[in-house]
C-alpha atoms as a PDB file:
ATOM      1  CA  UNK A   1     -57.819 -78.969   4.289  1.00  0.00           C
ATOM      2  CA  UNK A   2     -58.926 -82.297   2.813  1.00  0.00           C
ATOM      3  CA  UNK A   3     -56.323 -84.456   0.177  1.00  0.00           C
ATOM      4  CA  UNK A   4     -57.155 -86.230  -2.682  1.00  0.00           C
ATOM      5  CA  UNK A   5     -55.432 -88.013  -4.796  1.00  0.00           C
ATOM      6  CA  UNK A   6     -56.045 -88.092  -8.594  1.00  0.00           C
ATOM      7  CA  UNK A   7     -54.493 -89.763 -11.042  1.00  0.00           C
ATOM      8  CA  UNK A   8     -52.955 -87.411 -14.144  1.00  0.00           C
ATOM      9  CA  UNK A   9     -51.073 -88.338 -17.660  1.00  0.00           C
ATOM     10  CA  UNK A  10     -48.355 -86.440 -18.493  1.00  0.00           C
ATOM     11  CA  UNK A  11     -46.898 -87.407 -21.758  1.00  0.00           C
ATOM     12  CA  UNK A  12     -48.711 -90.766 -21.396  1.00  0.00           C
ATOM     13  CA  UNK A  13     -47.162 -91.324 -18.190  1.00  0.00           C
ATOM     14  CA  UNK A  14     -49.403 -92.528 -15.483  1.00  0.00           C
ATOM     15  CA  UNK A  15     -48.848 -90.015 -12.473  1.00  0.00           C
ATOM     16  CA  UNK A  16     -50.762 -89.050  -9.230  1.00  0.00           C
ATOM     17  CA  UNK A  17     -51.598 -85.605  -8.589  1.00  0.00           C
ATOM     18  CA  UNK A  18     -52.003 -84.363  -4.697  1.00  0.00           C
ATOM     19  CA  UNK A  19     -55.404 -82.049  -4.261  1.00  0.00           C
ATOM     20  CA  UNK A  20     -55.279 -80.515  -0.975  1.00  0.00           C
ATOM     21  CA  UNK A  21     -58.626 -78.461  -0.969  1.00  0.00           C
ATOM     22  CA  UNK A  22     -60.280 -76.011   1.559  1.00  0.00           C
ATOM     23  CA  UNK A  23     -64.157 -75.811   1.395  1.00  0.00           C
ATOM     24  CA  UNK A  24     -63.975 -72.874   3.719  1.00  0.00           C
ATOM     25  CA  UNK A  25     -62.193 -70.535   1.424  1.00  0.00           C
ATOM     26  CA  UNK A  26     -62.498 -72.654  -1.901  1.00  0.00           C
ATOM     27  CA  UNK A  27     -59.003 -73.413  -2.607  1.00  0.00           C
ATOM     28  CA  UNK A  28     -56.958 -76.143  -4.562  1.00  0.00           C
ATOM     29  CA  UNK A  29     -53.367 -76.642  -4.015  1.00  0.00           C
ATOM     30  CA  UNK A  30     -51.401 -79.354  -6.602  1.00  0.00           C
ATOM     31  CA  UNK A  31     -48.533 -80.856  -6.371  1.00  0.00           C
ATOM     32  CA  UNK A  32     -47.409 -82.875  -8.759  1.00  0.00           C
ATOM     33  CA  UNK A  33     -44.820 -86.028  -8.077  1.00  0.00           C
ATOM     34  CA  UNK A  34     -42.468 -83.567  -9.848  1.00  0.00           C
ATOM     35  CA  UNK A  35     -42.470 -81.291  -6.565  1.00  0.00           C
ATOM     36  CA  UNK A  36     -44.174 -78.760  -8.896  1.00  0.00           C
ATOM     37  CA  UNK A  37     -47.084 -77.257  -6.477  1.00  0.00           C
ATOM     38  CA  UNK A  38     -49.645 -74.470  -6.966  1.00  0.00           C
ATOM     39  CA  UNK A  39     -52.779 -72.780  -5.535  1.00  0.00           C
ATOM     40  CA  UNK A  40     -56.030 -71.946  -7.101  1.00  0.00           C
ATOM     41  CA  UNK A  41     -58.720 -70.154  -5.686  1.00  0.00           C
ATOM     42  CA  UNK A  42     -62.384 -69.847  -7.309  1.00  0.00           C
ATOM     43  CA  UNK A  43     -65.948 -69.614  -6.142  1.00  0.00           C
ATOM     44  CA  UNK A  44     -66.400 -73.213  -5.193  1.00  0.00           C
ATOM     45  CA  UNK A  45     -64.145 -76.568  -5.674  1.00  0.00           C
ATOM     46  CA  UNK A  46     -65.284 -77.439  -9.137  1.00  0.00           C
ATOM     47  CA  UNK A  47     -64.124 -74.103 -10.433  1.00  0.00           C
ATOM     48  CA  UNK A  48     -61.153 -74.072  -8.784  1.00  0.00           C
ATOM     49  CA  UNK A  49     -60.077 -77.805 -10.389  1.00  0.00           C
ATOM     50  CA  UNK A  50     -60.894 -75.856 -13.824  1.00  0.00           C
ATOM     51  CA  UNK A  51     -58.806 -73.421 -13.710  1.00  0.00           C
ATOM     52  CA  UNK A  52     -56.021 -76.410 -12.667  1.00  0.00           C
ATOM     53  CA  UNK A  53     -57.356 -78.222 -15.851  1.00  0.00           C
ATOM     54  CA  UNK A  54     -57.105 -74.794 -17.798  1.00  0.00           C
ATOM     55  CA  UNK A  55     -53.408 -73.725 -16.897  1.00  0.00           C
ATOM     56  CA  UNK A  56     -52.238 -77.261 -17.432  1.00  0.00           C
ATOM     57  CA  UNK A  57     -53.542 -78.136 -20.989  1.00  0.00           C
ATOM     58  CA  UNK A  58     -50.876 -81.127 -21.390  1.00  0.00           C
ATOM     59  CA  UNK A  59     -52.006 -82.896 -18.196  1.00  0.00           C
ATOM     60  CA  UNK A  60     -54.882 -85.340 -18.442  1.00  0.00           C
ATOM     61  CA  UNK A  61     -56.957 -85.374 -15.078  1.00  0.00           C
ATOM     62  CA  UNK A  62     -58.448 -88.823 -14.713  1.00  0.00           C
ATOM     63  CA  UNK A  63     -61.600 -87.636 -12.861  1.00  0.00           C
ATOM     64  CA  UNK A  64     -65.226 -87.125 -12.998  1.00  0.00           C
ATOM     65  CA  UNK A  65     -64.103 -83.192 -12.991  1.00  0.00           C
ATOM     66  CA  UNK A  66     -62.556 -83.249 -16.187  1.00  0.00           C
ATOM     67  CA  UNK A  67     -65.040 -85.331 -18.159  1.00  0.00           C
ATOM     68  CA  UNK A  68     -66.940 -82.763 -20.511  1.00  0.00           C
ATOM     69  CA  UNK A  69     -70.486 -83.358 -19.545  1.00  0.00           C
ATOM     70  CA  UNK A  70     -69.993 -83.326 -15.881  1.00  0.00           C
ATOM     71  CA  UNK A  71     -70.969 -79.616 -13.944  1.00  0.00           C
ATOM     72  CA  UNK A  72     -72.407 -78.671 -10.620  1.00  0.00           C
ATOM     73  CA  UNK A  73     -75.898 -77.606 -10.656  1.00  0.00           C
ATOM     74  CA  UNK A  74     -76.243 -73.881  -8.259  1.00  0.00           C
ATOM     75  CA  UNK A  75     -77.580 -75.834  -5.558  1.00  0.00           C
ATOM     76  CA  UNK A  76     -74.876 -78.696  -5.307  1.00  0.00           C
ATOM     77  CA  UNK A  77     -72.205 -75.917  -5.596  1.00  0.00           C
ATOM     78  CA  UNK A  78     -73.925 -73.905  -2.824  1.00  0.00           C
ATOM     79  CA  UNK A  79     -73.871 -77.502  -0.621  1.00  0.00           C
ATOM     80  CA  UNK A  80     -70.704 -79.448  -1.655  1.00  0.00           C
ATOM     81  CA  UNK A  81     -68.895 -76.566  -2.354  1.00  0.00           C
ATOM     82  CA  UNK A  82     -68.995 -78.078  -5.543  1.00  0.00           C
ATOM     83  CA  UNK A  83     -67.283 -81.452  -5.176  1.00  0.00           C
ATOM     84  CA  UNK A  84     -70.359 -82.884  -5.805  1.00  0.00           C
ATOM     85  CA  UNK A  85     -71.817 -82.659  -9.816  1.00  0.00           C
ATOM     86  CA  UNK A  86     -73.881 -83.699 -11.898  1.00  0.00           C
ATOM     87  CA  UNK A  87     -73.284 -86.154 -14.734  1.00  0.00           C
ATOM     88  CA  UNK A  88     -75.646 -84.663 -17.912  1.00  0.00           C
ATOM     89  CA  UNK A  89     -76.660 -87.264 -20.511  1.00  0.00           C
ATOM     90  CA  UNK A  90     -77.908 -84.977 -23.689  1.00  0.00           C
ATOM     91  CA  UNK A  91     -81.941 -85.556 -24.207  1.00  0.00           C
ATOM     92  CA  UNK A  92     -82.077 -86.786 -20.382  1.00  0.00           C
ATOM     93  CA  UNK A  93     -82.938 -84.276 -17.196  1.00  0.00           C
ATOM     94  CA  UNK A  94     -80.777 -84.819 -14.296  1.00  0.00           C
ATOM     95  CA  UNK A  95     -81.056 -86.784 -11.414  1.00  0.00           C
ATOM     96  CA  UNK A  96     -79.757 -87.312  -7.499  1.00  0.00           C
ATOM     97  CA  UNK A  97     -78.772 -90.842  -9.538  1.00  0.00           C
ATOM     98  CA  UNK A  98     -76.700 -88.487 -12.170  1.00  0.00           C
ATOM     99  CA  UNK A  99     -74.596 -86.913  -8.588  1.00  0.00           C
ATOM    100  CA  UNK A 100     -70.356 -88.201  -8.790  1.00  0.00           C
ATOM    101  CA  UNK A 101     -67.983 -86.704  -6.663  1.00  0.00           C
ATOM    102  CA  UNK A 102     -65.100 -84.649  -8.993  1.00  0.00           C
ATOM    103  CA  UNK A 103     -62.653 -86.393  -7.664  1.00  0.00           C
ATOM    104  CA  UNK A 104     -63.891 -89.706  -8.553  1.00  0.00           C
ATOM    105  CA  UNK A 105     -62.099 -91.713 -11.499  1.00  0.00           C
ATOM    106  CA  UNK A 106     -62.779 -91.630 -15.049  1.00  0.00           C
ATOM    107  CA  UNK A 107     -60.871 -91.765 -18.046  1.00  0.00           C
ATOM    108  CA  UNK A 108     -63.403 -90.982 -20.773  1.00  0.00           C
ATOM    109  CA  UNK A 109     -64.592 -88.196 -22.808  1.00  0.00           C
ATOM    110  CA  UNK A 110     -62.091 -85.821 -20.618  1.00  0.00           C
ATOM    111  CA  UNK A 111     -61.536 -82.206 -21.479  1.00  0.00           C
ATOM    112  CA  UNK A 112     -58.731 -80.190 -20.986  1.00  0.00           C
ATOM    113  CA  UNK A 113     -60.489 -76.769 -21.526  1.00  0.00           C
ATOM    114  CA  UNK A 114     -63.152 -75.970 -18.797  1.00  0.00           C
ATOM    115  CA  UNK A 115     -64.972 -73.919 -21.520  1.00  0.00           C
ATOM    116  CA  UNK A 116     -65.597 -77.584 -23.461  1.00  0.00           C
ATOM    117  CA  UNK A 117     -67.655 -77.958 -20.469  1.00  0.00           C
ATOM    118  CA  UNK A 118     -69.808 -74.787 -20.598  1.00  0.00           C
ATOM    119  CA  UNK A 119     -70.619 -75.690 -24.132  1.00  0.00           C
ATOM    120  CA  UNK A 120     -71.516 -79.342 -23.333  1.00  0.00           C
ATOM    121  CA  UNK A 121     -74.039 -77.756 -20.529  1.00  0.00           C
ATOM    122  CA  UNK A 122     -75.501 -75.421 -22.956  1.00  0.00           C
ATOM    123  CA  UNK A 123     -76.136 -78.086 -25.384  1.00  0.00           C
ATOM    124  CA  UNK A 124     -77.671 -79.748 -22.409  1.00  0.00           C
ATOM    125  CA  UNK A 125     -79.963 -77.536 -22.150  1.00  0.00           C
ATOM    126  CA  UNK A 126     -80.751 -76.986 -25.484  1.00  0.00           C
ATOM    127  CA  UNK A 127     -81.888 -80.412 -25.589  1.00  0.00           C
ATOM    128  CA  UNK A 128     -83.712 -80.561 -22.725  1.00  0.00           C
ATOM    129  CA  UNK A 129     -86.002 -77.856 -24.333  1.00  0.00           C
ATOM    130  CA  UNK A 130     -86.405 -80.171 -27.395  1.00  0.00           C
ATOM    131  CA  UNK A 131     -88.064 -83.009 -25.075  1.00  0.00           C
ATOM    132  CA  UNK A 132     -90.295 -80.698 -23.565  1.00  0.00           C
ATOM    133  CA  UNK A 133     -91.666 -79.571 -26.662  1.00  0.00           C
ATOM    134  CA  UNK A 134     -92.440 -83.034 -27.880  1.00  0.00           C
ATOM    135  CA  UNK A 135     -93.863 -83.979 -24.836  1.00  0.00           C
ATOM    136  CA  UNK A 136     -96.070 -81.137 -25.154  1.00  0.00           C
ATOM    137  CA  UNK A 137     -97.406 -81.692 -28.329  1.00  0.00           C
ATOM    138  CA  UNK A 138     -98.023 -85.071 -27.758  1.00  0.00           C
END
């Protein structure tokens, strides 16, 4: 198992949060500086850190893995496990430039709802279509 740290608000207090994760079997344990610890399994890393994210709505994660436009593309969940993701810019296609690590700090546009995510993708998406039709009628 691999530990990271990550910082976390919790009522505006500025806390650390322990991630011990296992690629293997993807797996999350937490512990909090409160002793409070808990394990989450999904089918890769960046999943499992959602469901964290989910079950905790009045903790902020201070990570790439919380920040709304960030998700792992099939292929960087199938070879990171999903630590690795991709950071989506609406209008713009994604790049190996665009790759964080979820673990990696951040303190903007952060989610506490995984599902804010999905949507954010979608729109993604949907705008990625829009470019492609300009360019194709240009």
């Amino acid at each position: 198992m691999t530990i990271e740290r990550v910082s976390i608000l919790i009522n505006e207090k500025l806390e650390t949060a322990m991630l011990d994760y296992n690629t293997d079997t993807p797996t999350i344990q937490i512990k909090l500086e409160s002793g409070w610890t808990k394990k989450y399994s999904g089918l890769d890393i960046y999943e499992c850190l959602g469901k964290i994210i989910k079950s905790l709505p009045d903790v902020k994660f201070l990570c790439k893995g919380a920040k709304i436009n960030v998700r792992p593309s099939s292929m960087s969940s199938q070879m990171s496990c999903g630590i690795m993701a991709y950071e989506h810019k609406l209008g713009i296609r994604a790049s190996r430039k665009d790759l964080v690590n979820i673990f990696q700090y951040d303190d903007q546009d952060i989610i506490n709802d995984p599902q804010m995510q999905t949507d954010f993708f979608h729109r993604w998406l949907e705008s990625l279509k829009n470019i492609s039709h300009e360019s194709k009628s240009d």
